[in-house]
C-alpha atoms as a PDB file:
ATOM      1  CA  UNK A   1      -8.105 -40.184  -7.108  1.00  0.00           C
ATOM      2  CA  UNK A   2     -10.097 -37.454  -5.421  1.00  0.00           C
ATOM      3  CA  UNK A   3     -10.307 -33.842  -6.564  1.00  0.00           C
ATOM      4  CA  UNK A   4     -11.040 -32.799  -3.322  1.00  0.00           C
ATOM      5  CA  UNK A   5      -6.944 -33.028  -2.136  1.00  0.00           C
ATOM      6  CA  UNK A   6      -5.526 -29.691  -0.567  1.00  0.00           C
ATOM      7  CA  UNK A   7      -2.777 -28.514  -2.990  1.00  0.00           C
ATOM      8  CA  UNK A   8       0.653 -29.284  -1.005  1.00  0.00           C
ATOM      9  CA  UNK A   9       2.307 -26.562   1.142  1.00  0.00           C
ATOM     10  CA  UNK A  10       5.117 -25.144  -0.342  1.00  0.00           C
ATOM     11  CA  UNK A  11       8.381 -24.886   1.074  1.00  0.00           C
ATOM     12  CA  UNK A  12       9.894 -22.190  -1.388  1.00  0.00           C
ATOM     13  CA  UNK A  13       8.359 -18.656  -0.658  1.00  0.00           C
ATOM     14  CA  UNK A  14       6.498 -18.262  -3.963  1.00  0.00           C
ATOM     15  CA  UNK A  15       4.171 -15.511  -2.414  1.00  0.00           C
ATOM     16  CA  UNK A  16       7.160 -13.326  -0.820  1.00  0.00           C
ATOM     17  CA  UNK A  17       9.219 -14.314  -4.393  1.00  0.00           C
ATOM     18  CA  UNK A  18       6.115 -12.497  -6.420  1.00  0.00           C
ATOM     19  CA  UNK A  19       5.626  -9.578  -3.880  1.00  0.00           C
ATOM     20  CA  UNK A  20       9.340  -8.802  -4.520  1.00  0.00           C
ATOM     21  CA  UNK A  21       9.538  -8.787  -8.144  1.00  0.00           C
ATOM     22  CA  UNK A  22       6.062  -6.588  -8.401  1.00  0.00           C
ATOM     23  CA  UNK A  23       7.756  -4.010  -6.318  1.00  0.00           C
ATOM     24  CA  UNK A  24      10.706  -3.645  -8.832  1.00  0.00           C
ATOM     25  CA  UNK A  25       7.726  -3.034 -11.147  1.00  0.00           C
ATOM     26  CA  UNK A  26       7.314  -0.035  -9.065  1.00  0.00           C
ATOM     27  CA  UNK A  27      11.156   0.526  -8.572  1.00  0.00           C
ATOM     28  CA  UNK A  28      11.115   0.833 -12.195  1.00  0.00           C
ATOM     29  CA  UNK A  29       8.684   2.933 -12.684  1.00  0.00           C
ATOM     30  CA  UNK A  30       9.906   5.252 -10.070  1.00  0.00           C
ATOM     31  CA  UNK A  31      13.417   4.936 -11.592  1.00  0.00           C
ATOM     32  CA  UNK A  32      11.854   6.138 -15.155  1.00  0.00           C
ATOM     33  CA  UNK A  33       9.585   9.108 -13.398  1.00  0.00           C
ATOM     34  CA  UNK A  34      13.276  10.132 -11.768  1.00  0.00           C
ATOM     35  CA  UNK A  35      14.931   9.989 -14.736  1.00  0.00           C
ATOM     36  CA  UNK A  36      12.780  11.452 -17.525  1.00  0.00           C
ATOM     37  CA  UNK A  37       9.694  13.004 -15.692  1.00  0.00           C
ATOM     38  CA  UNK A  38       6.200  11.462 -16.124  1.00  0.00           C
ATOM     39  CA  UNK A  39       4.835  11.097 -19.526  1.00  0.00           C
ATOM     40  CA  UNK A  40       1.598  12.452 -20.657  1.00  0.00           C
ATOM     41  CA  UNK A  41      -1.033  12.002 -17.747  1.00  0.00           C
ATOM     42  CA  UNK A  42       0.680   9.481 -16.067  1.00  0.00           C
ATOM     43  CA  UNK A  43       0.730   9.967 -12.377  1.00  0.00           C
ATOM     44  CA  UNK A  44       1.419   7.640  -9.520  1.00  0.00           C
ATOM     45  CA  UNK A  45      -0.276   7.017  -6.061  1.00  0.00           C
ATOM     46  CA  UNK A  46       2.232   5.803  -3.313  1.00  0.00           C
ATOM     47  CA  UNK A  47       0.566   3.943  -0.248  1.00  0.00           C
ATOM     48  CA  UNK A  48       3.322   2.897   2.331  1.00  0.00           C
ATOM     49  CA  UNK A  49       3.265   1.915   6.152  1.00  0.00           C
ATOM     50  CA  UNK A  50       4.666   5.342   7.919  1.00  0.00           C
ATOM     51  CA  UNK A  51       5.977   3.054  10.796  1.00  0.00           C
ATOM     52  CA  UNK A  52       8.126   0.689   8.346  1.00  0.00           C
ATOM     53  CA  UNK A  53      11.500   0.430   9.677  1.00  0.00           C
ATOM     54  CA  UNK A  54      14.024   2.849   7.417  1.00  0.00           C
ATOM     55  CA  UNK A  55      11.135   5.196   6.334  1.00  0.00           C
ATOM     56  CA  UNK A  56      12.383   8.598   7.375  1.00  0.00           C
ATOM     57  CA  UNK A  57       9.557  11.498   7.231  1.00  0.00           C
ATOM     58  CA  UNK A  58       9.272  14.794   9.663  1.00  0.00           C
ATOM     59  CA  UNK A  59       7.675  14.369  13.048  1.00  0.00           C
ATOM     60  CA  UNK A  60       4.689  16.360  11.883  1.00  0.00           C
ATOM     61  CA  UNK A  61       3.748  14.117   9.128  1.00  0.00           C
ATOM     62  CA  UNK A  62       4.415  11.028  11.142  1.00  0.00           C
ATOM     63  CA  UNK A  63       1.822  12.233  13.934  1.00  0.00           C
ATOM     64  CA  UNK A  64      -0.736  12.709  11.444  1.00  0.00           C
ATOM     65  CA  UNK A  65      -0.086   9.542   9.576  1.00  0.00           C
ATOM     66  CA  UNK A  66       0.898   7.521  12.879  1.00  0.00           C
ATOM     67  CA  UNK A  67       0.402   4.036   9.932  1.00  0.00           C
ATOM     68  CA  UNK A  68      -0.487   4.602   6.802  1.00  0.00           C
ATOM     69  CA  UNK A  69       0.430   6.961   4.280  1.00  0.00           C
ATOM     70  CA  UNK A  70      -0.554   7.943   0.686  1.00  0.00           C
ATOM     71  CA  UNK A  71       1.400  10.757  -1.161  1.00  0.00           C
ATOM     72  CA  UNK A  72       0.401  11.446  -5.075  1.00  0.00           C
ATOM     73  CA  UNK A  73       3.556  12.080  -7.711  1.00  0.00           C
ATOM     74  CA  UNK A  74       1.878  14.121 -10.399  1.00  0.00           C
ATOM     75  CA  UNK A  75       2.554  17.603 -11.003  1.00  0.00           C
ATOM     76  CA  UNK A  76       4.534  19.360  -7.809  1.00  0.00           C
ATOM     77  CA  UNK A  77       7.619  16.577  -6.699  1.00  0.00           C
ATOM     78  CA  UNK A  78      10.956  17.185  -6.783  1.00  0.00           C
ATOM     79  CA  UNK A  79      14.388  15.314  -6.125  1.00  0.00           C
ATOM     80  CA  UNK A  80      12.707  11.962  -7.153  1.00  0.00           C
ATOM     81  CA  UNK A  81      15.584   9.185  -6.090  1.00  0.00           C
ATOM     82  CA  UNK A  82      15.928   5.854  -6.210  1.00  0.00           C
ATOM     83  CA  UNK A  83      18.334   4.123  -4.338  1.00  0.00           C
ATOM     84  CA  UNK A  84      17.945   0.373  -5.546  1.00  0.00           C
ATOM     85  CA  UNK A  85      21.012  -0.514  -3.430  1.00  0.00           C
ATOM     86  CA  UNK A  86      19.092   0.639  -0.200  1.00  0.00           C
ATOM     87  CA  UNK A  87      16.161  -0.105  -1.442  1.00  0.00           C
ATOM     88  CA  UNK A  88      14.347   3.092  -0.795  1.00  0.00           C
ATOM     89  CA  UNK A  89      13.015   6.040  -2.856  1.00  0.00           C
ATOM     90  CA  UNK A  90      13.041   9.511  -1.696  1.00  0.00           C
ATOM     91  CA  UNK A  91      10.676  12.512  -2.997  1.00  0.00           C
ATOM     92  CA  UNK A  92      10.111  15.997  -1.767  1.00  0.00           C
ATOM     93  CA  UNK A  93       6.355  17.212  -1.618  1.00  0.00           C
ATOM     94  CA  UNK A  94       4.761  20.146  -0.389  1.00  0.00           C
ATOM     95  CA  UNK A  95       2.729  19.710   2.126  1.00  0.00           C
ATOM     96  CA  UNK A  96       0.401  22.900   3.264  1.00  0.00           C
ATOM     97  CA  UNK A  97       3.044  24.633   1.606  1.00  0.00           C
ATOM     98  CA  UNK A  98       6.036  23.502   3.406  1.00  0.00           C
ATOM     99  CA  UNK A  99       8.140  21.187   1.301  1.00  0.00           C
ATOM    100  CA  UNK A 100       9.105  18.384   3.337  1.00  0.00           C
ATOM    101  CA  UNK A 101      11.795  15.415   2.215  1.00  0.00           C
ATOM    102  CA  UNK A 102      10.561  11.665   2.259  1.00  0.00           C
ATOM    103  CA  UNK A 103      12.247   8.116   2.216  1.00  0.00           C
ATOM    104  CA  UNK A 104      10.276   5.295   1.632  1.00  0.00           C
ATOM    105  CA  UNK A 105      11.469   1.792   1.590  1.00  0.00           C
ATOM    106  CA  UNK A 106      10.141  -0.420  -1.118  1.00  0.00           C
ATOM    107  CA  UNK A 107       9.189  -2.778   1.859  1.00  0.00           C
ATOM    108  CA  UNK A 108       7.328  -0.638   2.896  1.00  0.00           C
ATOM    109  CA  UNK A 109       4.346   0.116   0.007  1.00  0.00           C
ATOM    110  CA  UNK A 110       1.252  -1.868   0.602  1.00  0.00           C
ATOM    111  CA  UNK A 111      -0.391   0.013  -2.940  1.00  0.00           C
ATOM    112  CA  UNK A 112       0.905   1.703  -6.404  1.00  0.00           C
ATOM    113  CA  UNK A 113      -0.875   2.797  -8.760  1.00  0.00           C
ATOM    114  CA  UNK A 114      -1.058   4.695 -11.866  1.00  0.00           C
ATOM    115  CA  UNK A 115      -4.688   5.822 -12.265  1.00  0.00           C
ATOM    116  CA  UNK A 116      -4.505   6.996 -15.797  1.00  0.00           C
ATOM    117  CA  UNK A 117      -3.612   3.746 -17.573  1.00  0.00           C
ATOM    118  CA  UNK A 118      -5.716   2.214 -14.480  1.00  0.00           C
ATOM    119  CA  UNK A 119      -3.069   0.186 -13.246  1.00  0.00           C
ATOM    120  CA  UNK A 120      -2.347  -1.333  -9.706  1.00  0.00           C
ATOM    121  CA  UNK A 121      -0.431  -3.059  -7.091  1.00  0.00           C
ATOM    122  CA  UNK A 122      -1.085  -3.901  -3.482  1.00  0.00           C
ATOM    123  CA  UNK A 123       1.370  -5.568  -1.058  1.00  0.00           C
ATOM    124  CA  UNK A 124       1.397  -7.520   1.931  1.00  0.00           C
ATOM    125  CA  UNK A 125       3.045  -6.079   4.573  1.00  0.00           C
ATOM    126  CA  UNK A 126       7.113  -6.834   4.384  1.00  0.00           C
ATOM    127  CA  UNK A 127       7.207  -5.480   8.034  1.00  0.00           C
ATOM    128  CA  UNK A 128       8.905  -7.887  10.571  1.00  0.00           C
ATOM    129  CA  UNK A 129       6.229  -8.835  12.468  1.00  0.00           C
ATOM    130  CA  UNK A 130       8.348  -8.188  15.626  1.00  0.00           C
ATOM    131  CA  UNK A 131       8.272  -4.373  14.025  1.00  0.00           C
ATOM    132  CA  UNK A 132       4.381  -4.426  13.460  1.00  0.00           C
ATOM    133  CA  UNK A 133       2.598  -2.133  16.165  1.00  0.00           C
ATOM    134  CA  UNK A 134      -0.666  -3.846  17.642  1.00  0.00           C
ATOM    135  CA  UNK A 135      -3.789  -2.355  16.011  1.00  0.00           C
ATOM    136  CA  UNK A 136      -5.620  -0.056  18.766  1.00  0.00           C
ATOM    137  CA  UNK A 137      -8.360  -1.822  20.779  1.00  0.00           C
ATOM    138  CA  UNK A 138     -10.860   0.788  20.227  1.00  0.00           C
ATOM    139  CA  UNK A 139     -11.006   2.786  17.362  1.00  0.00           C
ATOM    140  CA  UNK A 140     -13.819   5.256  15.516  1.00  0.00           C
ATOM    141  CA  UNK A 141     -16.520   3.775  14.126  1.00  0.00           C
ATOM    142  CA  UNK A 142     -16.262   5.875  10.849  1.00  0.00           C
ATOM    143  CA  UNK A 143     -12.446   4.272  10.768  1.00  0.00           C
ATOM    144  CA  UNK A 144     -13.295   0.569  10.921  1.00  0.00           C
ATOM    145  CA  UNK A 145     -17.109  -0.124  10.043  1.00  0.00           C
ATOM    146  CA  UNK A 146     -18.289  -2.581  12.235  1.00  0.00           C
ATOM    147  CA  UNK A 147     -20.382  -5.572   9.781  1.00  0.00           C
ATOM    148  CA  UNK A 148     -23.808  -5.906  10.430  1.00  0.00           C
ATOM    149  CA  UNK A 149     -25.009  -9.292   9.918  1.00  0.00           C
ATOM    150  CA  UNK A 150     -28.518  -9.230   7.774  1.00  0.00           C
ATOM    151  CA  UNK A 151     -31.167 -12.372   8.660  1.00  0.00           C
ATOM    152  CA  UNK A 152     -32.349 -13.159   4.763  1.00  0.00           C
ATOM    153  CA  UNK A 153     -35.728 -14.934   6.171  1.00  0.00           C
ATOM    154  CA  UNK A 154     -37.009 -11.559   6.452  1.00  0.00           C
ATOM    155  CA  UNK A 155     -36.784 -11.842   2.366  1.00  0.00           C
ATOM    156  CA  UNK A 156     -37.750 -15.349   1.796  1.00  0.00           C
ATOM    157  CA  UNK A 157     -41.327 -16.164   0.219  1.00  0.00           C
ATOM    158  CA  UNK A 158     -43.316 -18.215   2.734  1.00  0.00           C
ATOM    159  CA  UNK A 159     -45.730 -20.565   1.496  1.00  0.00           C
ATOM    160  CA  UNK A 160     -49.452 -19.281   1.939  1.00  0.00           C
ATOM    161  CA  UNK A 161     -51.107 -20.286   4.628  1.00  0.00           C
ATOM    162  CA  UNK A 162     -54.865 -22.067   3.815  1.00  0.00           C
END
């Protein structure tokens, strides 16, 4: 028998199954901040996909964060919610001084984290890929470094020459 066999593809969703039950780590969490505050230096960082169906943010916000969002629970949040029959969370931050209401899917976080116990999670995308928008075709180079391939002859030790 060979070693060298592909493990089978699965038919039961073991990936999605995991993702799911790592977000109600973060449901949780959220649920505890809501209820009792955060403890100590405990503070969380929220990455989500702005364009997620169900997330519902002001037009201003959206424009500057047209995908991809991170917003930073520490010391200035209020009206923390969780909604675990919707399966959303909503926060209000201030942002340039103007407090602004946010609802956030759970679907819809591709990171948590808590940096002070340095702890995190990152998600696939639970988008519908018929809701996914088409990354640009041309984009800033200090957005999306393009990799530069690097010849490694130029290091190798030749053999001397007689």
């Amino acid at each position: 028998m060979s070693n060298n066999t592909a493990p089978a593809e699965s038919l039961l969703p073991y990936s999605y199954w995991t993702e799911e039950a790592l977000r109600l780590v973060v449901q949780d969490a959220l649920s505890h901040a809501a209820e009792h505050g955060l403890p100590g230096d405990h503070h969380f960082y929220l990455t989500f996909r702005t364009a997620h169906p169900g997330v519902a943010m002001p037009g201003h916000l959206r424009a500057r964060y047209p995908q991809e969002m991170t917003i930073v629970l520490q010391h200035k949040f209020w009206d923390l919610a969780v909604d675990k029959q919707a399966g959303t969370f909503s926060v209000r931050l201030s942002f340039g001084g103007v407090a602004a209401l946010l609802t956030v899917p759970f679907a819809a976080l591709t990171a948590f984290a808590d940096p002070h116990v340095r702890f995190g999670l990152r998600f696939e995308s639970a988008m519908p890929a018929s809701a996914q928008q088409p990354a640009p075709e041309t984009a800033p180079a200090a957005e999306v470094p393009t990799p530069q391939v690097v010849s490694l002859e130029a290091f190798r030790r030749r053999p001397a020459r007689d």
